[in-house]
Structures are given as structure tokens and as C-alpha cells.
Protein backbone atom coordinates (compact mmCIF):
# COMPACT_ATOMS: atom_id res chain seq x y z
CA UNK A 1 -5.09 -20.74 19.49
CA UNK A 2 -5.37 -18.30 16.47
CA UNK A 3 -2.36 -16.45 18.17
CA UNK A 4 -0.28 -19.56 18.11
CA UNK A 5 -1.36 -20.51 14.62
CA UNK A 6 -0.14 -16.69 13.78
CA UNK A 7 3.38 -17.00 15.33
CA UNK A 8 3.42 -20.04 13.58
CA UNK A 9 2.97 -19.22 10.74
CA UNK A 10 5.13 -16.12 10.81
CA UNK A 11 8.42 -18.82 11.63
CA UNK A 12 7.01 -20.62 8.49
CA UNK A 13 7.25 -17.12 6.63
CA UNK A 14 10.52 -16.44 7.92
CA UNK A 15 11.61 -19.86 7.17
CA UNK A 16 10.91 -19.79 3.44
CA UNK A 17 12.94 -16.39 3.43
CA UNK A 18 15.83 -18.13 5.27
CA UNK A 19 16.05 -20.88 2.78
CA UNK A 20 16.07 -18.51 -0.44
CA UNK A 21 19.00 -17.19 1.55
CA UNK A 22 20.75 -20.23 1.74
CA UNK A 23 19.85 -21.38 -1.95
CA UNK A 24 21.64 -18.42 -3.34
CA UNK A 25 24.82 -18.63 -0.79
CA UNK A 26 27.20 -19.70 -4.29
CA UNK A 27 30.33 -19.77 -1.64
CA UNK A 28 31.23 -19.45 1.38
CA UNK A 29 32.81 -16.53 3.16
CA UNK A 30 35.69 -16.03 4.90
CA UNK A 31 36.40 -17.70 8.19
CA UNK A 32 36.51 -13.89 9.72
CA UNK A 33 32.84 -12.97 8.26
CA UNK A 34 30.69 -15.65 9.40
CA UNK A 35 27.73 -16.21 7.46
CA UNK A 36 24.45 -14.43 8.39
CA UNK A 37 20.92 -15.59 6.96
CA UNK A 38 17.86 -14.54 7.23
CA UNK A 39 17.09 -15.06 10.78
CA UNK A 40 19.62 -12.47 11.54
CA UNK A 41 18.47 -10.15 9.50
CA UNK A 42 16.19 -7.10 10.94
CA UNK A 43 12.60 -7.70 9.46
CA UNK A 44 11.09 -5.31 6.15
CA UNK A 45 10.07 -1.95 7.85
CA UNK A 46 6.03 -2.32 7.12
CA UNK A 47 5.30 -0.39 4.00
CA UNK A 48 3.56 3.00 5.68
CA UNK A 49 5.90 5.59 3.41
CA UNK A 50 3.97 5.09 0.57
CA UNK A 51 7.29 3.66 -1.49
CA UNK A 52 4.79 2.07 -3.94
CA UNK A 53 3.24 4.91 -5.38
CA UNK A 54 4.96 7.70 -7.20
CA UNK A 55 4.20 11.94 -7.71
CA UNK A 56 1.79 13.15 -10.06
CA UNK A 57 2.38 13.44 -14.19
CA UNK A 58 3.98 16.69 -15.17
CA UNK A 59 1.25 19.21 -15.65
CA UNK A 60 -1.71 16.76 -13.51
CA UNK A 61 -3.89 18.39 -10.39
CA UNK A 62 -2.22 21.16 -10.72
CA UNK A 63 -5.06 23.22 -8.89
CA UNK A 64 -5.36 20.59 -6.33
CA UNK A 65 -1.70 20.93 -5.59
CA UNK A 66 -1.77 24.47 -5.40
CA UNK A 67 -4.83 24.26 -2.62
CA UNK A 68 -2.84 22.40 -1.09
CA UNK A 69 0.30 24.38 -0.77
CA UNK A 70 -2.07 27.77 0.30
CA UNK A 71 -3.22 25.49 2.82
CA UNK A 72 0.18 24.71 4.48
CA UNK A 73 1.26 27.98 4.52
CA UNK A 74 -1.83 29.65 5.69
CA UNK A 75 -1.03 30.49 9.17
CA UNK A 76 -4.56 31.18 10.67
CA UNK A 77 -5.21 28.20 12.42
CA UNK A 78 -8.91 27.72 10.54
CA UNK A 79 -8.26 25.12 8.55
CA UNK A 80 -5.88 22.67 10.18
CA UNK A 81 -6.88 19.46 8.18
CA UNK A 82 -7.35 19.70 4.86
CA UNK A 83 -9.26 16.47 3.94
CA UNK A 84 -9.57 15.06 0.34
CA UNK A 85 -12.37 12.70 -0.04
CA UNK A 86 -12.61 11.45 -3.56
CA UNK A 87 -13.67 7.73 -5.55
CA UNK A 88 -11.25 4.87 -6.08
CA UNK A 89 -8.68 5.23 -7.95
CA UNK A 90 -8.84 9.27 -8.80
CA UNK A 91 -5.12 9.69 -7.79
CA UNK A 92 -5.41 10.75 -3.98
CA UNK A 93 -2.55 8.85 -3.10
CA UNK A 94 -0.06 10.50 -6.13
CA UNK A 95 -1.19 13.80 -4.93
CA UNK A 96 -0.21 12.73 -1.19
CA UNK A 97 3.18 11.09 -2.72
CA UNK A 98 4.14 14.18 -4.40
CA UNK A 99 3.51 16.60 -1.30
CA UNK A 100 5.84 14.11 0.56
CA UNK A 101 8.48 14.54 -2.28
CA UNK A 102 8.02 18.04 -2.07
CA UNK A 103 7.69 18.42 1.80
CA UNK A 104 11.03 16.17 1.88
CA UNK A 105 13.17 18.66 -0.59
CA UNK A 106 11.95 21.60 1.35
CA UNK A 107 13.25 19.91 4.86
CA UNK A 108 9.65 20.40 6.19
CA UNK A 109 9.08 19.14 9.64
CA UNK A 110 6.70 16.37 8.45
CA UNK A 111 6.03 12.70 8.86
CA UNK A 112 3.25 10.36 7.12
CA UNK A 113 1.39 7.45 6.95
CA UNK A 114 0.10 5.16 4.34
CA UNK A 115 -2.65 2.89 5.16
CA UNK A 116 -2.67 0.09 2.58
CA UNK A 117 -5.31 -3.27 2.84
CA UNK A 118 -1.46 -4.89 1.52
CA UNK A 119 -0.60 -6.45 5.00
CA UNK A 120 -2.17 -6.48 8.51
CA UNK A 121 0.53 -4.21 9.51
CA UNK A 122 -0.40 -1.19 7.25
CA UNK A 123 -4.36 -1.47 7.91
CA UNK A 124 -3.69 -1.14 11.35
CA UNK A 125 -2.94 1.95 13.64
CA UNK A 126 -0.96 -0.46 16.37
CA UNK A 127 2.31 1.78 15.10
CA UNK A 128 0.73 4.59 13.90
CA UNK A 129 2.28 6.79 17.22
CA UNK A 130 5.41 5.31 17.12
CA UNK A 131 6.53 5.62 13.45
CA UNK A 132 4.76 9.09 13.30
CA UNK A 133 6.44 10.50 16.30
CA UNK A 134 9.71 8.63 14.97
CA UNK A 135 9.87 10.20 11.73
CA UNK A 136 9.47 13.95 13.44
CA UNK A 137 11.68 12.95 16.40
CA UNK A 138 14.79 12.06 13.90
CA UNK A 139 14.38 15.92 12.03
CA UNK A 140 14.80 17.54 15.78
CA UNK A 141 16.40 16.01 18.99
CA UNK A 142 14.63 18.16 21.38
CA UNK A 143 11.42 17.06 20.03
CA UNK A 144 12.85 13.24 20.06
CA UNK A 145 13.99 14.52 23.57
CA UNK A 146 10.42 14.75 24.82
CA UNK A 147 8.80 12.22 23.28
CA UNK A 148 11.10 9.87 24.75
CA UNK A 149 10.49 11.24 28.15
CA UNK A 150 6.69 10.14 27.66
CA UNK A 151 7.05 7.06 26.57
CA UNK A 152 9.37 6.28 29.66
CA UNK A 153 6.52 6.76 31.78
CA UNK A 154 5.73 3.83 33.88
CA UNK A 155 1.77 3.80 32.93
CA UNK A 156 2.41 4.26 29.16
CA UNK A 157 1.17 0.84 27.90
CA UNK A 158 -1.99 1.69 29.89
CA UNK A 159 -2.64 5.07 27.44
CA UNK A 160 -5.71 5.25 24.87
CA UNK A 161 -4.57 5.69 21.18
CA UNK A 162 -6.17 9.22 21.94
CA UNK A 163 -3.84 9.92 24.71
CA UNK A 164 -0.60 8.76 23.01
CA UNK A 165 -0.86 10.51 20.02
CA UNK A 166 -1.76 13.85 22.24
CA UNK A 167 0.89 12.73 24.72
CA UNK A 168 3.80 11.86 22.27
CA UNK A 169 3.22 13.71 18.91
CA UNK A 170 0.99 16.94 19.87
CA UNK A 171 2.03 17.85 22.63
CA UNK A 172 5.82 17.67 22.33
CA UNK A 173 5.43 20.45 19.22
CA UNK A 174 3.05 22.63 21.27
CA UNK A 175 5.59 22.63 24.37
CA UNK A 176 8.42 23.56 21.56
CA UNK A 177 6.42 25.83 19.79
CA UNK A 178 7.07 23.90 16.43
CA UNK A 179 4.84 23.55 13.22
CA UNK A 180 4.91 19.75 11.43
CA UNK A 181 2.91 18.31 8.50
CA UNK A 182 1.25 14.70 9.11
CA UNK A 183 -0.06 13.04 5.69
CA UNK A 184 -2.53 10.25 5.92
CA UNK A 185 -3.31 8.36 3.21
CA UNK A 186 -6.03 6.35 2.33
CA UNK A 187 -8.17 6.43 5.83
CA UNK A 188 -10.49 4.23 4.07
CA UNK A 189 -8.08 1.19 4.03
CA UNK A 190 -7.55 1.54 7.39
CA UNK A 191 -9.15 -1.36 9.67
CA UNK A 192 -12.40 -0.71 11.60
CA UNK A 193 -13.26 -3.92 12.25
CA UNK A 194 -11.58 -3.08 15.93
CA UNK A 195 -12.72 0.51 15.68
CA UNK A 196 -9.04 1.27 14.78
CA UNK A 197 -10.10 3.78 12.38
CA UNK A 198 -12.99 5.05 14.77
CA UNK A 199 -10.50 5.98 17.59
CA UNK A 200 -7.70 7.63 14.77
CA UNK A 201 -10.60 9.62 13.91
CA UNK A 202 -11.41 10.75 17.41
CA UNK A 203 -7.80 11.96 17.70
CA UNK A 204 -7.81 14.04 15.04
CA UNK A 205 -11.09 15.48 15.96
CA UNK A 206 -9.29 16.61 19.29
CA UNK A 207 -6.53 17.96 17.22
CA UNK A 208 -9.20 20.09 15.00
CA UNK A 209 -10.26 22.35 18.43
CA UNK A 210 -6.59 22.27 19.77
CA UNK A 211 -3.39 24.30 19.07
CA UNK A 212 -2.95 23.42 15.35
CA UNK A 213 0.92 23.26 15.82
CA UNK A 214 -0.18 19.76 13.92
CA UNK A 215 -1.55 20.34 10.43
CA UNK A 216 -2.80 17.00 8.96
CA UNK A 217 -3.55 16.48 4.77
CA UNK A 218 -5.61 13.11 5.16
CA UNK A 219 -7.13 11.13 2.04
CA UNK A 220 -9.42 8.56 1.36
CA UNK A 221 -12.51 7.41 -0.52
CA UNK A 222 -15.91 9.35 0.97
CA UNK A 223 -16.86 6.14 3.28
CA UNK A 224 -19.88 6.90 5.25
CA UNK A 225 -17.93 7.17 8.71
CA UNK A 226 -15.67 9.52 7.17
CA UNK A 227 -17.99 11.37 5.79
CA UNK A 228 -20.40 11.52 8.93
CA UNK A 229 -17.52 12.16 11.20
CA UNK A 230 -16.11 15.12 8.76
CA UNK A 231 -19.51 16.71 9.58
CA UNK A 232 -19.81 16.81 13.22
CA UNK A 233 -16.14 17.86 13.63
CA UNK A 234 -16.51 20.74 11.00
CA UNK A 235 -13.91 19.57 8.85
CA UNK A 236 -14.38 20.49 5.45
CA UNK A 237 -13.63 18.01 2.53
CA UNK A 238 -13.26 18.58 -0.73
CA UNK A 239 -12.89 16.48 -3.69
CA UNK A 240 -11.14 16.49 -7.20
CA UNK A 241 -13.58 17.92 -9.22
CA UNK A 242 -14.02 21.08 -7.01
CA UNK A 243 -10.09 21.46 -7.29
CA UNK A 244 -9.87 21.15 -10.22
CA UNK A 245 -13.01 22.36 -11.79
CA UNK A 246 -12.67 19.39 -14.50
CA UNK A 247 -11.17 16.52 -15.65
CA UNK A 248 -8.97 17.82 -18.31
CA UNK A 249 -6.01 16.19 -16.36
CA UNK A 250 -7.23 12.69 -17.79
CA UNK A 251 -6.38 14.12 -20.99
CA UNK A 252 -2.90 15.50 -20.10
CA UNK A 253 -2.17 11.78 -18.68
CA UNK A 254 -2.81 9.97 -21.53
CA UNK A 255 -0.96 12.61 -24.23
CA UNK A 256 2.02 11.57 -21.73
CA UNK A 257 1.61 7.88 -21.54
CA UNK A 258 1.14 7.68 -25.71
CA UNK A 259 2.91 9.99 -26.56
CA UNK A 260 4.18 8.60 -29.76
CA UNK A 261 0.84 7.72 -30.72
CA UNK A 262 -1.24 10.66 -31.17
CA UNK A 263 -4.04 8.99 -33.21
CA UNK A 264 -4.42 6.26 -30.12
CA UNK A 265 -4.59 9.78 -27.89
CA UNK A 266 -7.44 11.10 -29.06
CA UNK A 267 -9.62 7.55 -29.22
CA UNK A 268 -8.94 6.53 -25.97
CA UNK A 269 -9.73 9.89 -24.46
CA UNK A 270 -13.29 9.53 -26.31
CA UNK A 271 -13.57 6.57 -24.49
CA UNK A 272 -12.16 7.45 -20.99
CA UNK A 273 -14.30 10.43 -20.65
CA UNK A 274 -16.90 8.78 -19.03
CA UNK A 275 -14.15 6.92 -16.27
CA UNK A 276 -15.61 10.40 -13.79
CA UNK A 277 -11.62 11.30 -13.75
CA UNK A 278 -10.42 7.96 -12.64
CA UNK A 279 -6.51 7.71 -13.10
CA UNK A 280 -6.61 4.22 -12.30
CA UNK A 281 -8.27 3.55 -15.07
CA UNK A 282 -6.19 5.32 -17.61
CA UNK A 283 -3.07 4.11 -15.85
CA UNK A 284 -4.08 0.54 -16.62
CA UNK A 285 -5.81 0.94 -20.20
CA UNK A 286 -2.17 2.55 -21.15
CA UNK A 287 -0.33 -0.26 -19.94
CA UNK A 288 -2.52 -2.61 -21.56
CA UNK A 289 -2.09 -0.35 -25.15
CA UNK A 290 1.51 0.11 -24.70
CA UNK A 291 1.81 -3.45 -24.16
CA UNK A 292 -0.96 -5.03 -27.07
CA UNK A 293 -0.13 -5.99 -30.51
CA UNK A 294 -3.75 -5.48 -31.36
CA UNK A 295 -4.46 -1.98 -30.57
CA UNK A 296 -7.95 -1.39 -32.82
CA UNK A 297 -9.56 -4.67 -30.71
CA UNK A 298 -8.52 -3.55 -27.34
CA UNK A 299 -9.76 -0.11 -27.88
CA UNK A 300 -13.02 -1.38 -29.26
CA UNK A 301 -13.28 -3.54 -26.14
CA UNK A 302 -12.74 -0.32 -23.50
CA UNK A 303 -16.09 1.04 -25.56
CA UNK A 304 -17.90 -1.70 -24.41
CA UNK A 305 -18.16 -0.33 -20.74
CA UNK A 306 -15.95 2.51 -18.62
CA UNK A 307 -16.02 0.82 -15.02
CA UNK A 308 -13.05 -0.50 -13.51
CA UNK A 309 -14.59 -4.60 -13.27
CA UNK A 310 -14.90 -4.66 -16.48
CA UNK A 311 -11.44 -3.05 -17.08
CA UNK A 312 -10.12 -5.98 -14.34
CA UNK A 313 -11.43 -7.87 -16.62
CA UNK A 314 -9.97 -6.76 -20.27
CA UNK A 315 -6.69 -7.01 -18.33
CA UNK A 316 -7.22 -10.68 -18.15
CA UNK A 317 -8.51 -11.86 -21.29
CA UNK A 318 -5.74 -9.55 -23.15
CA UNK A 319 -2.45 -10.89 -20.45
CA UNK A 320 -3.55 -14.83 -19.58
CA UNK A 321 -3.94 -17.55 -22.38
CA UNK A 322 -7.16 -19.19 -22.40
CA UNK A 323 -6.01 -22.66 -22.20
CA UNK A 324 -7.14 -24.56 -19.16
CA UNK A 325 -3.10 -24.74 -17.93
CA UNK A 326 -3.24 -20.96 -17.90
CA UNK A 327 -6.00 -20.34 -16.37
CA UNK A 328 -4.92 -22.77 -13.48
CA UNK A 329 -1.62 -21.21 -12.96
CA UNK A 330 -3.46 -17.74 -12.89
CA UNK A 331 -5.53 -18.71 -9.91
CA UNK A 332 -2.48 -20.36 -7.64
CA UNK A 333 -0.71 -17.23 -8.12
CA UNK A 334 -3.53 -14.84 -7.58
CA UNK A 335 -4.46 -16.90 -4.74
CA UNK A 336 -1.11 -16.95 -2.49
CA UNK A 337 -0.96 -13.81 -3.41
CA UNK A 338 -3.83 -12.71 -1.55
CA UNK A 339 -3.56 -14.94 1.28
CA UNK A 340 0.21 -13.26 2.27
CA UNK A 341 0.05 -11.84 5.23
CA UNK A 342 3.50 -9.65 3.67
CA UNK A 343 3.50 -9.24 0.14
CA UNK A 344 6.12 -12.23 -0.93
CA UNK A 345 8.73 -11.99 -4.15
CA UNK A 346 8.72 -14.03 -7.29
CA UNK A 347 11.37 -16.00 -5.86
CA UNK A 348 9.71 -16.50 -2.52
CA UNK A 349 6.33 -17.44 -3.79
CA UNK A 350 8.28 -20.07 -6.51
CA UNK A 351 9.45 -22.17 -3.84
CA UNK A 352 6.40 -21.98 -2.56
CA UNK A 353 3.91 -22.66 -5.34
CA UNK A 354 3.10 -26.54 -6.05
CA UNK A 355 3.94 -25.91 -10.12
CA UNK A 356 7.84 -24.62 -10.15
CA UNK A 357 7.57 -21.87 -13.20
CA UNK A 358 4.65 -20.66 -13.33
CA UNK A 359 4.70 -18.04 -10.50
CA UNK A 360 7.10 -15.43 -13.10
CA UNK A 361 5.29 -15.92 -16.15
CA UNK A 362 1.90 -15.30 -14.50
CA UNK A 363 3.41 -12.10 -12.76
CA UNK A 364 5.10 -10.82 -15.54
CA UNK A 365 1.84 -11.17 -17.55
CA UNK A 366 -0.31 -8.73 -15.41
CA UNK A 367 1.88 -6.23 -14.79
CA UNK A 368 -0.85 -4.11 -15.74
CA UNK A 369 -2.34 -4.70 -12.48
CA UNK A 370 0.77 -5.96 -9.99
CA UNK A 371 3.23 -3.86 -8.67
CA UNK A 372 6.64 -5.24 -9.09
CA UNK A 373 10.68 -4.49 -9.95
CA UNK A 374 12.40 -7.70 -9.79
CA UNK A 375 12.05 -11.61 -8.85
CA UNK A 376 13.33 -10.18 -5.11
CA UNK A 377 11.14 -6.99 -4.60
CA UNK A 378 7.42 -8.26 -2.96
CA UNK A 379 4.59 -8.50 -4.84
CA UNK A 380 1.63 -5.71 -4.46
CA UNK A 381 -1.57 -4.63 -6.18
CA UNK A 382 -1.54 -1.97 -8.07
CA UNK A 383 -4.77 -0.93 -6.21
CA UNK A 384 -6.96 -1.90 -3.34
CA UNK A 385 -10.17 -2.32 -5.51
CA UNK A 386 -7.85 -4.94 -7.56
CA UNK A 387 -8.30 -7.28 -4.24
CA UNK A 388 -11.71 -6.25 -4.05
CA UNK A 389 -12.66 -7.13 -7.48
CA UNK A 390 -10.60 -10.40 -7.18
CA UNK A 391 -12.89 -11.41 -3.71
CA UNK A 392 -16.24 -10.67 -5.22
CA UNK A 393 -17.94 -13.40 -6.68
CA UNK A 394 -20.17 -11.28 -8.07
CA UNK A 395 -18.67 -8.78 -9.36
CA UNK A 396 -15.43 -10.89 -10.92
CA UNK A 397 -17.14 -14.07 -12.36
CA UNK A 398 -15.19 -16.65 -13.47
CA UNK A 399 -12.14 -14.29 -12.28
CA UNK A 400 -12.98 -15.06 -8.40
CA UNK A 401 -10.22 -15.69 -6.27
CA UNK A 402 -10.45 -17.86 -2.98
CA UNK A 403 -7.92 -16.42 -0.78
CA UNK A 404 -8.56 -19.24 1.90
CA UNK A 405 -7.14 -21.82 -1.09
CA UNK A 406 -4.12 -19.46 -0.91
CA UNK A 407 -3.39 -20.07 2.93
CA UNK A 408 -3.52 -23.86 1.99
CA UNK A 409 -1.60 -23.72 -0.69
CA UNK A 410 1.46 -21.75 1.20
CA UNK A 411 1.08 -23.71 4.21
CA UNK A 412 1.74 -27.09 2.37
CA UNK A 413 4.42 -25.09 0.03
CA UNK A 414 6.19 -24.74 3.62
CA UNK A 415 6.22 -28.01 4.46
CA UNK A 416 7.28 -29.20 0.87
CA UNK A 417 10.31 -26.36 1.88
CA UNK A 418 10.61 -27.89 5.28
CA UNK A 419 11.03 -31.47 4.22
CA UNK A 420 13.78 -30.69 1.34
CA UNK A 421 15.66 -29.24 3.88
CA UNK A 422 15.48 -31.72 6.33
CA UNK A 423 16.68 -34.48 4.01
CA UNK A 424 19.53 -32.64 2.72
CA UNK A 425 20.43 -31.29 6.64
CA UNK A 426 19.08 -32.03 9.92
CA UNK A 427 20.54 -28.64 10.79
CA UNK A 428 18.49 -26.65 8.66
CA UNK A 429 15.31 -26.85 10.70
CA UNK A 430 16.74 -26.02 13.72
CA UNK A 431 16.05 -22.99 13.26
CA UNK A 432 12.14 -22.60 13.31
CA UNK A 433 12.32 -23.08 17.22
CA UNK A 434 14.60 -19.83 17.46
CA UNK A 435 12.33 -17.85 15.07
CA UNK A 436 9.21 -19.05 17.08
CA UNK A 437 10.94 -17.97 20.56
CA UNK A 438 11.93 -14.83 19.11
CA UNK A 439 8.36 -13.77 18.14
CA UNK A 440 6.99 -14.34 21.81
């Protein structure tokens, strides 16, 4: 049942998307180019590349960086995973963005992989093989050569996750004699609730006593698993501070967010100090400066506590006004926002949402904390302990978000969708049975 209920609503998904489509069709084409909506469109690639976050500030982890690159080119075998354990929000994912930039311009043989508690897709390791062995395949056709003679093999769908990812990615560079780079980011967000996480550990433990032709620079916050695993495989993790030997790279952030305002600088950094080298946490307190017209009350609020709840929660009182209208078109929003399956646009969730209007002025509001460019690009946290702030009664308060109100809310915005259309043309609707087929 939960399977059909998922196809389901996947057609209702795609439906919405369809209908945007058709909404913004002004004219139609040509006799010779026949129209094509949504449903022929190839779906969004799942977000794995990490296109969300960007490289680190000018003159930031430089050390760490650095480690890294010595690491990569040190061709002793000893050290083939270089694993950086560190707290939420201390910038592990810029530092694994900017090695891909880096890896990319160089032409390194590389491929990556961010986990991301965004969407099912990118907490789960049901693609991991594929995309991984796909992005080192398309840099060398012998390599793309052998991997495809694998997967051709009859009893393929009957392989472990351990197996495939010797079978198609390690083995294939070992029988070519080729070095690649894997980056995996964020292992924390990736789902164990299946033991996904459990048997991606277990193959890179394998890779750890094998030929490193495979060198892997993993992140993630120092979960206990991680942690415990790290240990009995003898992989050695390190975290920012030891890189770095400091936090002096909070400072060089915030002189290059403000840097107009050197007086704001130096008060802020007073106060950030004790944020343990969290960039997250500068990151939003800029935004929120850059964007206040009362600077000396916001600042005086940060003193109040350095954790990032309370920080959540500045971002609120200082973006949302506090009249009960407000406050109610905060929640919807928040709400289908976590209950998409895909992150959604402005213009997706406004056809959606049961108040037409509200869903861009709430967005545009928090852009402190959302991750947006325009009404068509999909909606995302800025970071995972956003949604986990958000789902905590406890620790947000009034704040709390319901996410299971969210799934009601979109289902019912679908079948407001639905019945529009099928008043204006029978037609329309047709085309739910096709999507639902096609997902089978």
C-alpha cells in the first residue's frame, strides 16, 4: 500500500509540474514543433554534486586544504581515506566543494557524492554505484568499457552494495592500473535506518586493506557509528581545529562578508568567538546584518547566546512580522516545505499552497536560512540542522513545524490543481494515468 500511495503521489508531483508548464505556454508553437510538457521531460538529476554549496572564502582553511592536497598526492598507499569528522555547520562541505572545483580544473580522475537529508534520493545509497562509476566512466572509455561489462552480467541485480562497488568502481581502476578521487560528503546525512550507511561503510573498510587505486576524502559530523567504525578500520580522522590549529578563519570570514563595515567586524567577532568555529553561524548572522536596518539591536541579541537554536531563532523574529497572518503563512510554507519529497519552486509550491501569495514573500523573507535563485529554482535549507531545529519541539518552541500538516496540505493543493484543470479541460487529466504507468 505505502508503495502505491508513493507512485501516487509522485504522478501528483509530476502533475503540478506539468500544469506550471502549461500555465506559462503564452502561444503556441509551430505546427512542425509540437508542444512538449512536462511529462516529456527527463526528470531533475537528484542533487548528489553538491550544486548547492559553493568553495571556501578567499584566504579560509587554508591548512586544511593544504592537508588535503599532501594527501592526494602522497603516493604511499598509507593513508587512502582521509576522513574529516567535524560539528554542524564548521564548513566540511565548502572544503569538499572546493576540492571538487579544484579536482575538476586539474582534469583529475574523480567523481563524488553528496548526501543531503533534502530528498529520499540523496540520503540514500540506492545510486550511489551507478552515478559514482558514471561520473569516472565518462573521463575514460576503457574504464566505462569495463564497468559496463559487469553490469551486463546476468546475476548483477543479485550483488551486495559491497560487491558492486568492488565489482564496478574498484576493480575496473585496479585492472587499468588507474588512480581516481571519490569525495563523500556528509556521511552523517546518509540514511541508516536500512543500514544504508552501515553497508557504505563496510565497503570502504574493504577498500582501506585493498589496492588504494581508490583514494576517498569523506566528511561528516563525528556520529557515534562513524566514529566507532573509523576505529576498528584504522582510519584516522581529523577535525578542523587540528588543521587548522585555530579558528582565526572565523575572523577572515566575517572581514569579507562586512567588509564595508569595519566597526560591525570587530563586534560581531567578540561575539562569534564562542560559535567553536562554526561557519554556519557566521554565514547566517551576516546575512541577517547585511540585511537589518537595526544593526546595534541585532548584535545585542547574538550576545544573548552563541548556539545555532537560538540563532534559528533571531532569524525569525528579525525576517517574519509578528502579526497572527504572518505567523500563519510562515508555518504553511515551512511546512510543505518539509514534507517535499523533491525540494519544489516558488512557483510550484504557489499553486499549491491554500493562500495564493504568500509562498514568495515568506521565502524571500528567510533567505537567511533557504537556499534559493529564482521563483523556478527548488527550494532547500541552507543546512540540515535548519530541518532539525524546525522538527524539535523542544528545541524550536513556538517555531515547531509539523511536517505531516505539510503532506496534507500538498495533497489537497493537488486536488485543488486537479479540479481547475478538469473544469477548464477534460484532457488535462489524462495524463496522471500515463505518469502512474510510467513509474511502474
Amino acid at each position: 500500500m505505502d508503495n502505491v500511495f508513493e507512485k501516487y503521489t509522485d504522478a501528483l508531483h509530476d502533475y503540478a509540474a506539468q500544469s506550471i508548464v502549461q500555465v506559462k505556454q503564452e502561444s503556441p508553437l509551430p505546427d512542425s514543433e509540437p508542444f512538449r510538457d512536462a511529462r516529456h521531460k527527463q526528470p531533475k538529476a537528484p542533487n548528489v554534486y553538491g550544486i548547492q554549496h559553493v568553495p571556501c572564502v578567499e584566504g579560509t582553511r587554508q591548512k586544511s586544504l593544504e592537508a588535503i592536497r599532501n594527501w592526494a598526492e602522497d603516493k604511499s598507499g598509507e593513508r587512502p581515506i582521509f576522513l574529516l569528522l567535524d560539528v554542524a555547520g564548521s564548513g566540511k562541505s565548502t572544503v569538499a566543494k572546493h576540492m571538487t572545483n579544484e579536482w575538476i580544473r586539474s582534469n583529475r580522475l574523480m567523481a563524488r557524492y553528496f548526501f543531503s537529508r533534502d530528498t529520499a534520493t540523496t540520503m540514500s545509497t540506492s545510486s550511489f554505484c551507478e552515478i559514482v562509476a558514471n561520473a569516472l566512466g565518462a573521463s575514460n572509455p576503457r574504464l566505462q568499457a569495463l564497468m559496463s561489462v559487469f553490469k551486463r552480467r546476468p546475476d548483477f541485480g543479485l550483488f551486495s552494495f559491497e560487491e558492486v562497488f568492488n565489482g564496478l568502481i574498484v576493480k575496473p581502476l585496479e585492472d587499468l592500473g588507474l588512480d581516481a578521487i571519490l569525495i563523500i560528503d556528509a556521511l552523517d546525512e546518509c540514511n541508516n535506518e536500512d543500514e544504508s550507511r552501515t553497508e557504505l561503510l563496510s565497503a570502504l573498510c574493504t577498500q582501506r586493506s585493498s589496492t588504494p587505486r581508490l583514494r576517498v576524502l569523506a566528511t561528516g559530523r563525528p556520529e557515534l557509528d562513524i566514529r566507532l567504525w573509523a576505529d576498528k578500520s584504522g582510519v584516522r580522522y581529523v577535525n578542523f581545529f587540528q588543521l587548522e590549529e585555530g579558528d582565526k578563519d572565523i575572523e577572515v570570514y566575517i572581514k569579507h562578508r562586512l567588509q564595508d563595515t569595519p566597526s560591525i567586524q570587530d563586534r560581531l567577532y567578540h561575539i562569534i568567538k564562542q560559535a567553536d568555529g562554526v561557519f554556519i553561524w557566521a554565514r547566517i548572522a551576516c546575512d541577517l546584518i547585511v540585511d537589518t536596518i537595526d544593526v546595534d539591536g541585532l548584535l545585542e541579541e547574538l550576545s544573548k547566546e552563541v548556539s545555532l537554536d537560538f540563532l534559528y531563532k533571531v532569524a525569525f523574529r528579525h525576517s517574519i512580522p509578528k502579526d497572527t497572518r504572518s505567523q500563519q503563512a510562515l508555518v504553511v510554507v515551512l511546512e510543505m516545505i518539509l514534507a517535499s519529497r523533491e525540494p519544489l519552486s516558488i512557483a510550484e509550491l504557489e499553486m499549491l499552497s491554500p493562500r495564493r501569495g504568500i509562498v514568495e514573500q515568506t521565502v524571500n523573507r528567510l533567505g537567511a536560512v533557504l537556499l534559493y535563485k529564482d521563483q523556478e529554482d527548488p527550494i532547500r535549507l541552507l543546512h540540515a540542522t535548519f530541518r532539525e531545529f524546525l522538527t524539535s519541539r523542544s528545541r524550536a518552541g513556538i517555531y515547531f513545524i509539523e511536517p505531516g500538516r505539510g503532506h496534507q496540505t500538498l495533497a489537497l493543493g493537488c486536488f485543488r490543481t486537479i479540479g481547475r484543470h478538469l473544469s477548464q479541460d477534460y484532457a488535462t487529466i489524462r495524463g496522471i494515468d500515463k505518469i502512474s504507468q510510467r513509474k511502474e
